[in-house]
C-alpha atoms as a PDB file:
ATOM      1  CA  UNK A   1     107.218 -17.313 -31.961  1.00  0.00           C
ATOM      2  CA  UNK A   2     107.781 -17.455 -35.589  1.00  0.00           C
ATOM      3  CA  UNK A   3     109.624 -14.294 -35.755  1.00  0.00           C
ATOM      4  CA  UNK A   4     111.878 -15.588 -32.587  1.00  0.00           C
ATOM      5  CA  UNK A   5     113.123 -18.378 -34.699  1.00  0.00           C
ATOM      6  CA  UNK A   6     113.487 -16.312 -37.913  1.00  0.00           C
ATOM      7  CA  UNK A   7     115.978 -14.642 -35.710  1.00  0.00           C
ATOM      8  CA  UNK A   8     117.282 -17.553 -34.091  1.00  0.00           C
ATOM      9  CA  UNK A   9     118.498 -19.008 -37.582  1.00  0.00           C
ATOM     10  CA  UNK A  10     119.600 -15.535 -39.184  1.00  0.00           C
ATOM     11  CA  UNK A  11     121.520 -15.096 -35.589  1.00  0.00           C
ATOM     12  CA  UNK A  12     123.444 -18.595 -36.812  1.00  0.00           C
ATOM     13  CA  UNK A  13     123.368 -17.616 -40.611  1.00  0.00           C
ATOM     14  CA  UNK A  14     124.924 -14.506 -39.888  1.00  0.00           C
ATOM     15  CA  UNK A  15     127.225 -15.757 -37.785  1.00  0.00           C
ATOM     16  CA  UNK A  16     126.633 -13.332 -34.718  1.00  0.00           C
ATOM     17  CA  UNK A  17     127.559 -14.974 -31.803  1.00  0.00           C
ATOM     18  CA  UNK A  18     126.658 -12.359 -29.173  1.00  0.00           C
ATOM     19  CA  UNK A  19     122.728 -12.094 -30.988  1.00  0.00           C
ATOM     20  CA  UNK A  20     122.598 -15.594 -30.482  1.00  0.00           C
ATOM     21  CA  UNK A  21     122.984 -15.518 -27.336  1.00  0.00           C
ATOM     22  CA  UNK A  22     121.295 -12.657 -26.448  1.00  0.00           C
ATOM     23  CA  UNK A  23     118.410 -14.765 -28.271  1.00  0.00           C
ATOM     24  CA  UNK A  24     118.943 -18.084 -26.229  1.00  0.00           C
ATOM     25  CA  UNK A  25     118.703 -15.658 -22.998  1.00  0.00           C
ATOM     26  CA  UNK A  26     115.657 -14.368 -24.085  1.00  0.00           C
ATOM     27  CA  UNK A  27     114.352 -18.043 -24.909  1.00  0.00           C
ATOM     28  CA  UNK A  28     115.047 -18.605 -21.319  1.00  0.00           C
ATOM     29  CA  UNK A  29     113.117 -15.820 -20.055  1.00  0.00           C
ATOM     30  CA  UNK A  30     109.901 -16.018 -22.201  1.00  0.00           C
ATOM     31  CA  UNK A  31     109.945 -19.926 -21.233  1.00  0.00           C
ATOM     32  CA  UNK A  32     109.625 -21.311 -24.875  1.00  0.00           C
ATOM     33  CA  UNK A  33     109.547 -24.338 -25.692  1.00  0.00           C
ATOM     34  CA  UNK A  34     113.402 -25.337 -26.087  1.00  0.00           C
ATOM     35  CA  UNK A  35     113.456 -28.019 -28.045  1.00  0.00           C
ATOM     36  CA  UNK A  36     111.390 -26.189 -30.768  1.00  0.00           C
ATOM     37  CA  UNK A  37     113.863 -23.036 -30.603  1.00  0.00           C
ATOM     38  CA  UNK A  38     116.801 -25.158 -31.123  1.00  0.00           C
ATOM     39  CA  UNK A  39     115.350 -26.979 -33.835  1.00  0.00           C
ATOM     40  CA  UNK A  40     113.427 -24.949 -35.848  1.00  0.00           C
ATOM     41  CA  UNK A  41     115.722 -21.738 -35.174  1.00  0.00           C
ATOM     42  CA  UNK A  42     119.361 -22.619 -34.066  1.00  0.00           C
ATOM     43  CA  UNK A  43     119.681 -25.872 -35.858  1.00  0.00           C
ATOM     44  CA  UNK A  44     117.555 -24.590 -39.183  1.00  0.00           C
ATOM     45  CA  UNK A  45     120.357 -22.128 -39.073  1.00  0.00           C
ATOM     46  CA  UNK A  46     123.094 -24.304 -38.968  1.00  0.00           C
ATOM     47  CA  UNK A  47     121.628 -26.397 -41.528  1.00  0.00           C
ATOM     48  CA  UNK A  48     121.190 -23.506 -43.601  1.00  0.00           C
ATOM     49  CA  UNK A  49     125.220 -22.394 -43.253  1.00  0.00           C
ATOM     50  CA  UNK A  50     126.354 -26.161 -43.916  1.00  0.00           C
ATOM     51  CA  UNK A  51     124.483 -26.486 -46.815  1.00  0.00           C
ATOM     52  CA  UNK A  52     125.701 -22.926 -48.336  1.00  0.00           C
ATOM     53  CA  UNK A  53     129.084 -24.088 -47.550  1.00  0.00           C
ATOM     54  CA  UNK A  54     128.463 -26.940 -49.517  1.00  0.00           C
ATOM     55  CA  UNK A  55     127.697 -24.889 -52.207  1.00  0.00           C
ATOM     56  CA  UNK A  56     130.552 -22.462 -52.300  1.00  0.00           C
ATOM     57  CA  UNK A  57     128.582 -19.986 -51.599  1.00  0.00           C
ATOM     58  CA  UNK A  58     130.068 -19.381 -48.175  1.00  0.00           C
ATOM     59  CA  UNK A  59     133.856 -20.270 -46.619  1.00  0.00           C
ATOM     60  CA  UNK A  60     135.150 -22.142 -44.048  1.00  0.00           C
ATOM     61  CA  UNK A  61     135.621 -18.790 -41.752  1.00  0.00           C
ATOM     62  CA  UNK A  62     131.661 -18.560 -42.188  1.00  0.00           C
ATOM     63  CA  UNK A  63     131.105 -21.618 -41.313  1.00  0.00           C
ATOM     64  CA  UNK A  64     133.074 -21.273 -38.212  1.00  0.00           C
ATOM     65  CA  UNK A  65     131.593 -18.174 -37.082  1.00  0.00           C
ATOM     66  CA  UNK A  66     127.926 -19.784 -37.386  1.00  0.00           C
ATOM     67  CA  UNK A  67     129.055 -22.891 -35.585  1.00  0.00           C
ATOM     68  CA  UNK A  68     130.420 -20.385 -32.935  1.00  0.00           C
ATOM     69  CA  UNK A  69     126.951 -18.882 -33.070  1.00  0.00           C
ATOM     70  CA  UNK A  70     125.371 -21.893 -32.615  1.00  0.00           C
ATOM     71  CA  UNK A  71     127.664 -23.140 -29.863  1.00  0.00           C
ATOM     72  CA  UNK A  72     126.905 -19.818 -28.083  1.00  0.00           C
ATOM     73  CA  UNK A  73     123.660 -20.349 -27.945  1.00  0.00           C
ATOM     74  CA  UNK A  74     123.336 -23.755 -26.982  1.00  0.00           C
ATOM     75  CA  UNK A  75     126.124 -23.487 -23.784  1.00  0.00           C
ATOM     76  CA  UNK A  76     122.853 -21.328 -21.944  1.00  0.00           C
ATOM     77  CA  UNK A  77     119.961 -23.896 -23.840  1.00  0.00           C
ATOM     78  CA  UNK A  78     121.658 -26.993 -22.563  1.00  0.00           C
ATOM     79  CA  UNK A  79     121.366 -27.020 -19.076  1.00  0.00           C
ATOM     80  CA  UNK A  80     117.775 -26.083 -19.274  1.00  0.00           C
ATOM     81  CA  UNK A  81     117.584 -28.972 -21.403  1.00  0.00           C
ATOM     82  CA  UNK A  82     119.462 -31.208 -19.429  1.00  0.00           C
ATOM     83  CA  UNK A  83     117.327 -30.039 -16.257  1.00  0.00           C
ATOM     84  CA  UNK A  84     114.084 -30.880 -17.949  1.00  0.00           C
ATOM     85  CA  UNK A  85     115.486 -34.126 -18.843  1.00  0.00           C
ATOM     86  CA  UNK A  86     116.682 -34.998 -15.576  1.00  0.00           C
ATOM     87  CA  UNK A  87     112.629 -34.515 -14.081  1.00  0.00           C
ATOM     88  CA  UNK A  88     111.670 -37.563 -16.028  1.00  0.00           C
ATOM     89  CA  UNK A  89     112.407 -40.793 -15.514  1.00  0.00           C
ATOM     90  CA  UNK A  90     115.258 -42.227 -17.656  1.00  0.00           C
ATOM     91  CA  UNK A  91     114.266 -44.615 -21.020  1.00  0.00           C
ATOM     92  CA  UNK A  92     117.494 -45.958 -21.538  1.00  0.00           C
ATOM     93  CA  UNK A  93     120.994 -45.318 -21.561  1.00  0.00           C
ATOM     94  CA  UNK A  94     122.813 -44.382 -24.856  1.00  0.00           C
ATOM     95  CA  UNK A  95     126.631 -44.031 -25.340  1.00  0.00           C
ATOM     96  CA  UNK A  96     127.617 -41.460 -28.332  1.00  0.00           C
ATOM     97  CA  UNK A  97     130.521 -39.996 -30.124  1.00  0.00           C
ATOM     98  CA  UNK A  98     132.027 -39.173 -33.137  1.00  0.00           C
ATOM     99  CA  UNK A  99     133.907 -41.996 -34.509  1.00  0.00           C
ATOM    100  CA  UNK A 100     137.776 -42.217 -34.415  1.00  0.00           C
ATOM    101  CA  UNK A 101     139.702 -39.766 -37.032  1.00  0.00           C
ATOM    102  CA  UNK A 102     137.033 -37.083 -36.732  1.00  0.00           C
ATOM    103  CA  UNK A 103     136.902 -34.013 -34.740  1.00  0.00           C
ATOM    104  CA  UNK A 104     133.314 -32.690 -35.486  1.00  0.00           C
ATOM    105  CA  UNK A 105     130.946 -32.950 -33.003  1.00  0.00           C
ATOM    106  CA  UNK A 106     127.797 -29.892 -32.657  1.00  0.00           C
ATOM    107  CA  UNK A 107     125.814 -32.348 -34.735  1.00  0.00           C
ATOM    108  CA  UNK A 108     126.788 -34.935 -32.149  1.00  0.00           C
ATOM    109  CA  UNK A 109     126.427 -32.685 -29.246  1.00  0.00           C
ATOM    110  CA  UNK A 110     122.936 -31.754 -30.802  1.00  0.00           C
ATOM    111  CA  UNK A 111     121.886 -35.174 -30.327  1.00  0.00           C
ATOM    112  CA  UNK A 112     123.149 -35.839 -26.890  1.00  0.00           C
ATOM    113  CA  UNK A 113     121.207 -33.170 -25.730  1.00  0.00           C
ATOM    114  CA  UNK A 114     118.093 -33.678 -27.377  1.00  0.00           C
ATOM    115  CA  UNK A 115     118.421 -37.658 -26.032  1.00  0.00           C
ATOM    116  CA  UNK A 116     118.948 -36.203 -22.619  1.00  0.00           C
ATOM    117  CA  UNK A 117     115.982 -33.321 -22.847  1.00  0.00           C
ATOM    118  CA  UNK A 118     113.730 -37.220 -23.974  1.00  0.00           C
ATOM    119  CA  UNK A 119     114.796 -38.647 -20.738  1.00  0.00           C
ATOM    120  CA  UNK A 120     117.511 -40.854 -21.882  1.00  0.00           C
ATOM    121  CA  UNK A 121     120.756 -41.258 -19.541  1.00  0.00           C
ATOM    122  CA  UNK A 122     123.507 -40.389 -21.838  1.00  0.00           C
ATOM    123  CA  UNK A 123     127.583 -40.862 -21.859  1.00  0.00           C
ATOM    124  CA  UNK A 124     128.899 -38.244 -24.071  1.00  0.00           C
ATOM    125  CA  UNK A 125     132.546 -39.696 -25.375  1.00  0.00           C
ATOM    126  CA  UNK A 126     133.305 -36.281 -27.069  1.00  0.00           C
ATOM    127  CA  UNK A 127     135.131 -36.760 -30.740  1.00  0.00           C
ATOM    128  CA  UNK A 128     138.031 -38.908 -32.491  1.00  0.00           C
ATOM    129  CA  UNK A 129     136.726 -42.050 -30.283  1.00  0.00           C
ATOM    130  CA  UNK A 130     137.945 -45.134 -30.954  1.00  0.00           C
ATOM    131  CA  UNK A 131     135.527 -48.357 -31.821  1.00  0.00           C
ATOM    132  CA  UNK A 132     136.775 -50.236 -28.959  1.00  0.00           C
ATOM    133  CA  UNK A 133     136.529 -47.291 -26.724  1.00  0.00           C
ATOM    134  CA  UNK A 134     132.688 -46.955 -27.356  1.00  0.00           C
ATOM    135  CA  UNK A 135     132.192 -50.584 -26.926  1.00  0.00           C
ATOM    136  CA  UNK A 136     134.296 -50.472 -23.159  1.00  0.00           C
ATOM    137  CA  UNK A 137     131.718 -47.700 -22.622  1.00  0.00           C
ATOM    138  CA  UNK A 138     128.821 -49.630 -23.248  1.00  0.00           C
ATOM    139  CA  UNK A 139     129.849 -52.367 -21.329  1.00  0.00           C
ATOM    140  CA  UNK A 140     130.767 -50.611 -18.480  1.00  0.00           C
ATOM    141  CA  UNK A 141     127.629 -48.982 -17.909  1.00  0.00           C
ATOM    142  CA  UNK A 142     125.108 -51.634 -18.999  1.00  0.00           C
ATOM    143  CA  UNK A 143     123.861 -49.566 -21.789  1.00  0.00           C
ATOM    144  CA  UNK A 144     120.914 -49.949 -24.414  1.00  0.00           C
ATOM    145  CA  UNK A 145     122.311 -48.238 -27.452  1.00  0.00           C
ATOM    146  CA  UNK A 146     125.778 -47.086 -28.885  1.00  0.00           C
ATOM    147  CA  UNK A 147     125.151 -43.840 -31.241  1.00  0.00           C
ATOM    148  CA  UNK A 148     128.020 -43.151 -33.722  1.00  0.00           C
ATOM    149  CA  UNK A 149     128.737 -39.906 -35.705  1.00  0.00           C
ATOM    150  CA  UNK A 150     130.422 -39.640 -38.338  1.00  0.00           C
ATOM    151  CA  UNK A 151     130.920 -36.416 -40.747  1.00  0.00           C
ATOM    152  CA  UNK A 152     133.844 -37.339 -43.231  1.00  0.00           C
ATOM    153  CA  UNK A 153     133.722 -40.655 -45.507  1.00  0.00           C
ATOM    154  CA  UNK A 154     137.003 -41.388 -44.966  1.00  0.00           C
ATOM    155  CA  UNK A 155     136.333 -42.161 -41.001  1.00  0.00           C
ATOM    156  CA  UNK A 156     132.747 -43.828 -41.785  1.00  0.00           C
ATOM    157  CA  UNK A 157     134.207 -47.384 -41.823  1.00  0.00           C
ATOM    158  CA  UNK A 158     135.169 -46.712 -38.135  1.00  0.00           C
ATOM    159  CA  UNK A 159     131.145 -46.990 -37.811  1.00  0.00           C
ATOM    160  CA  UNK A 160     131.516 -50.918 -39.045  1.00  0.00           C
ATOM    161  CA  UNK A 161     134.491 -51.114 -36.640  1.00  0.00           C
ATOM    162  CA  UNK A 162     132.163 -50.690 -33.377  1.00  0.00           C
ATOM    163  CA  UNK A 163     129.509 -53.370 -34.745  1.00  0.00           C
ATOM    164  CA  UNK A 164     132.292 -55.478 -34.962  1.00  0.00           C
ATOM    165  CA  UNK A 165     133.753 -55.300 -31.509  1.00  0.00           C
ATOM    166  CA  UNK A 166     130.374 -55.797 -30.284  1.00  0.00           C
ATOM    167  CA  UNK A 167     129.942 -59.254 -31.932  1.00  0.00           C
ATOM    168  CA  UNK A 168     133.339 -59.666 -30.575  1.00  0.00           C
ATOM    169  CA  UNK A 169     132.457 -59.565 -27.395  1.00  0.00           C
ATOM    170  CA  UNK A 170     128.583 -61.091 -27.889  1.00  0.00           C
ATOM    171  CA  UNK A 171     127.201 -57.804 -27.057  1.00  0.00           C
ATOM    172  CA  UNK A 172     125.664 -56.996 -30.610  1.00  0.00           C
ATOM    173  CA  UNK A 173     122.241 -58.976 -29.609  1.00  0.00           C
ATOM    174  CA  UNK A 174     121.720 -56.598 -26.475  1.00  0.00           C
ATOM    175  CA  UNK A 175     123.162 -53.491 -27.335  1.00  0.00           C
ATOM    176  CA  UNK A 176     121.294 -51.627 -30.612  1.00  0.00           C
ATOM    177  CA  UNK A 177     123.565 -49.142 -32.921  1.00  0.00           C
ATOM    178  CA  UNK A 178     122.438 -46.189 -34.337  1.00  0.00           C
ATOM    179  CA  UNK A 179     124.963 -44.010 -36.334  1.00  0.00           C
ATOM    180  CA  UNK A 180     124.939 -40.693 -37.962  1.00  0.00           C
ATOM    181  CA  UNK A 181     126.204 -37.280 -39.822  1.00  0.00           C
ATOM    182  CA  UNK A 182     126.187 -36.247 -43.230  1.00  0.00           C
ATOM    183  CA  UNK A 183     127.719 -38.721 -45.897  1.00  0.00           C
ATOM    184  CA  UNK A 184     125.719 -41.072 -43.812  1.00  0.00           C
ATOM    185  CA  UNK A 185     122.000 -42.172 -45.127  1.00  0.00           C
ATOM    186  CA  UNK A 186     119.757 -45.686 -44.117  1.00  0.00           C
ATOM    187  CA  UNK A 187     121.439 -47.374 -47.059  1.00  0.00           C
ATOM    188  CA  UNK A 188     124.704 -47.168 -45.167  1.00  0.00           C
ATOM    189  CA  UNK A 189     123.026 -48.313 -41.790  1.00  0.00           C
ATOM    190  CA  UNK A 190     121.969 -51.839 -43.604  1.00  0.00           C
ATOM    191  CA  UNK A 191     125.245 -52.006 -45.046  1.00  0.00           C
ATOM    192  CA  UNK A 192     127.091 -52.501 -42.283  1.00  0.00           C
ATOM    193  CA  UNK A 193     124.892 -54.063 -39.818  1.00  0.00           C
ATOM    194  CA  UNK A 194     123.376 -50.869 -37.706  1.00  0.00           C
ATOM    195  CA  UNK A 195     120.030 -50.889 -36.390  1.00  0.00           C
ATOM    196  CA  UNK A 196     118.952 -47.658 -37.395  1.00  0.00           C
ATOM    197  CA  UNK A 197     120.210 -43.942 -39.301  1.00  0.00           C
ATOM    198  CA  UNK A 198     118.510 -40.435 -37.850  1.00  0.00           C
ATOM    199  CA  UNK A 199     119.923 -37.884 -40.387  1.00  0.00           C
ATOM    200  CA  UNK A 200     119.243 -34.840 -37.334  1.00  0.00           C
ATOM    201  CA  UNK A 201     118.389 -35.019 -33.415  1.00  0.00           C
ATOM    202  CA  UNK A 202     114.562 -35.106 -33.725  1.00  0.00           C
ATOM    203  CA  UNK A 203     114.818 -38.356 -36.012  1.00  0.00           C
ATOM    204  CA  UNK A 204     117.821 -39.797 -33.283  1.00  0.00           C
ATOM    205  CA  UNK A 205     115.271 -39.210 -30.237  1.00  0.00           C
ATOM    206  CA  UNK A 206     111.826 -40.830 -32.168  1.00  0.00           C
ATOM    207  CA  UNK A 207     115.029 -43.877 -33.279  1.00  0.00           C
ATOM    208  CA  UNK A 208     116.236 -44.019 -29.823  1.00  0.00           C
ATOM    209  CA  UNK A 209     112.925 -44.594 -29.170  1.00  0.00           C
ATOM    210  CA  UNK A 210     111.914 -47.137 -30.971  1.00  0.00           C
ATOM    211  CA  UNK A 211     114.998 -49.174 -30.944  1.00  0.00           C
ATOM    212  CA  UNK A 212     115.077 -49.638 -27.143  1.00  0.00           C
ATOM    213  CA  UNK A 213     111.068 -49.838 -27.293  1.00  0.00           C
ATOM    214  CA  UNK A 214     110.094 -47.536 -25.109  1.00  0.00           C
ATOM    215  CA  UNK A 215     108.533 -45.427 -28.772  1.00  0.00           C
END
């Protein structure tokens, strides 16, 4: 198993979407554990790429290729995932997205997945959502918790933005708020109010978890 994910990460590294998938395929196959796979091989990867980026040591087309890679794999794990998910009965319902102004969304979609794969009912907005949009959202379908991503600083205050439509509309007491992505840490979360920061999807699921106390 340890050799699988070596692969699985180097697959994403390397930025070789075809071996990734091949990889996810044979994930399938050999009935591993998923959630293990994708986060201690796909996601380690994708960690890995994103922080060399950050480093100059690799360029934006590398980091495209390895999110590629990544995607690749994930389009076969996540209807296994979502499958599993759907056998158990649902913990709570959590709306996510990446906030207004910001296009990124594998960590997001990470997340969503792994929430679903834990038995929570999710409603994926997608990217570039705007605060009141999320809050409709939550509204509409009675939900537990609103889960906000954000990966650029300059769209983080869009984070604030939802809390504050919520106490708008007397919601915020009902409805908890975790948010998310990279320039974002727990310091941020008490800034503006959230109930909670999961810096990847294993943290979001044991947070989910806990804030809608079924952890």
């Amino acid at each position: 198993m340890r050799e699988h994910l070596k692969s699985c990460a180097q697959a994403v590294l390397d930025g070789e979407s075809e071996i990734a998938e091949e990889l996810a395929r044979l994930t399938l196959e050999k009935k591993m554990d998923l959630l293990e796979v994708i986060e201690n091989g796909f996601v380690a990867g994708i960690r890995e790429v994103g922080k060399l980026w950050e480093e100059g040591i690799l360029f934006l087309p590398e980091l495209v290729m390895g999110a590629e890679a990544m995607k690749a794999a994930m389009e076969l794990l996540q209807p296994a995932l979502e499958t599993e998910g759907s056998d158990r009965e649902k913990v709570g319902h959590v709306v996510i997205g990446t906030i207004e102004g910001d296009i990124h969304d594998i960590g997001k979609t990470l997340v969503a997945t792994m929430l679903s794969a834990n038995g929570f009912k999710i409603t994926d907005l997608g990217a570039d959502v705007p605060a009141v949009r999320f809050v409709d959202e939550a509204e509409k379908n009675d939900a537990d918790c609103i889960a906000i991503s954000a990966l650029l600083t300059t769209t983080m205050p869009g984070q604030k933005k939802v809390i504050e439509e919520l106490d708008k509309r007397s919601m915020r007491s009902r409805v908890k708020v975790m948010v998310g992505g990279a320039p974002c840490d727990e310091k941020w979360a008490a800034e503006i109010g959230a109930d909670g920061y999961a810096g990847d999807a294993v943290a979001a699921v044991s947070l989910a978890r806990s804030l809608t106390g079924r952890g």
